[in-house]
Protein backbone atom coordinates (compact mmCIF):
# COMPACT_ATOMS: atom_id res chain seq x y z
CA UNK A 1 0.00 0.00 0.00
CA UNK A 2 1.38 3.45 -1.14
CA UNK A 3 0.73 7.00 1.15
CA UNK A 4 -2.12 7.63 -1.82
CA UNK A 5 -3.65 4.31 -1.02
CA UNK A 6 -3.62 4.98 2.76
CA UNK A 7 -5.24 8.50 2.67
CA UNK A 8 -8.08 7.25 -0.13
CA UNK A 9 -8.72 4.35 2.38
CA UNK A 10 -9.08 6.87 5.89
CA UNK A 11 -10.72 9.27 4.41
CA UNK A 12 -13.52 6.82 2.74
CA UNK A 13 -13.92 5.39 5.86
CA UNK A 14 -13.35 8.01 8.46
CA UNK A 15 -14.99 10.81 6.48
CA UNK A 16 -14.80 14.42 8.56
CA UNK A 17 -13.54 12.17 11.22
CA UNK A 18 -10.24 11.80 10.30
CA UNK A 19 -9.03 15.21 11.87
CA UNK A 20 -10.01 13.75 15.49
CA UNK A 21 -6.93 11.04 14.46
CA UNK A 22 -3.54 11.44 16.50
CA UNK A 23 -0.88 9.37 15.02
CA UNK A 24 1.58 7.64 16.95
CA UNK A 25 4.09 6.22 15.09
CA UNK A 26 7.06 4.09 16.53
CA UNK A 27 9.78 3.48 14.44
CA UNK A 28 9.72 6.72 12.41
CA UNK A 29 12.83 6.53 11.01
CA UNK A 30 13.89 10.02 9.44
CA UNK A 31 9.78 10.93 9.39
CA UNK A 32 10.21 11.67 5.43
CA UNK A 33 11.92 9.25 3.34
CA UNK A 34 9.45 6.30 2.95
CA UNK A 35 7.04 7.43 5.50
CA UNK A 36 3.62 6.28 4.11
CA UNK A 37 1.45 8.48 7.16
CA UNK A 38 3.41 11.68 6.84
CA UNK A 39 1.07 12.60 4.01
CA UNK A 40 -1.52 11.78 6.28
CA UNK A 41 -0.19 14.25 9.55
CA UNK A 42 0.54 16.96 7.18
CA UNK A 43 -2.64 17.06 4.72
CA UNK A 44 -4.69 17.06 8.28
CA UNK A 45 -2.24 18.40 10.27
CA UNK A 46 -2.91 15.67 12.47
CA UNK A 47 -1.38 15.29 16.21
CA UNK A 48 1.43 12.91 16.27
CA UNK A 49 3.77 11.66 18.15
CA UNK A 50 6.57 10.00 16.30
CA UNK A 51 9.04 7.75 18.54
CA UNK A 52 12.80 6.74 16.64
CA UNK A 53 15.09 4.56 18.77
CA UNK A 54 18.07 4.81 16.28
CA UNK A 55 20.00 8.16 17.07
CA UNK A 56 21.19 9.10 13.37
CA UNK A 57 17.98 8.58 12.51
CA UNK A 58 16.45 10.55 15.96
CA UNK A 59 18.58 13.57 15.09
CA UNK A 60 16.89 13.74 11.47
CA UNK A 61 14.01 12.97 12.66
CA UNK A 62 14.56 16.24 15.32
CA UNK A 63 15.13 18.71 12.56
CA UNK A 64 11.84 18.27 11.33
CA UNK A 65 9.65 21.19 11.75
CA UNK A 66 7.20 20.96 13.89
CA UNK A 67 3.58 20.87 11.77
């Protein structure tokens, strides 16, 4: 499933719903590259909390503005 796939899918289901969503998303990685529900928090601008265990990956992952 592709980030297009995943919003067309919430939104048919979850309708004017989907802004009451907060994400929480463990293993985020960078939060960009690959990241099929960053589409999702920033089309919304959904509360999320995204957790990254790796520190390269944490301090990428930091730089991110908040949205």
């Amino acid at each position: 499933m592709n980030s297009e796939e995943l919003l067309t899918l919430l939104e048919n289901n979850f309708g004017d719903n989907i802004h009451e969503f907060v994400v929480l998303q463990i293993g985020s990685n960078d939060g960009v590259q690959d990241d099929l529900i960053r589409p999702l928090i920033t089309k919304y601008n959904l509360k999320s909390h995204l957790v990254e265990p790796v520190e390269e990956f944490f301090q990428s992952l930091s730089k991110i503005p908040k949205i």
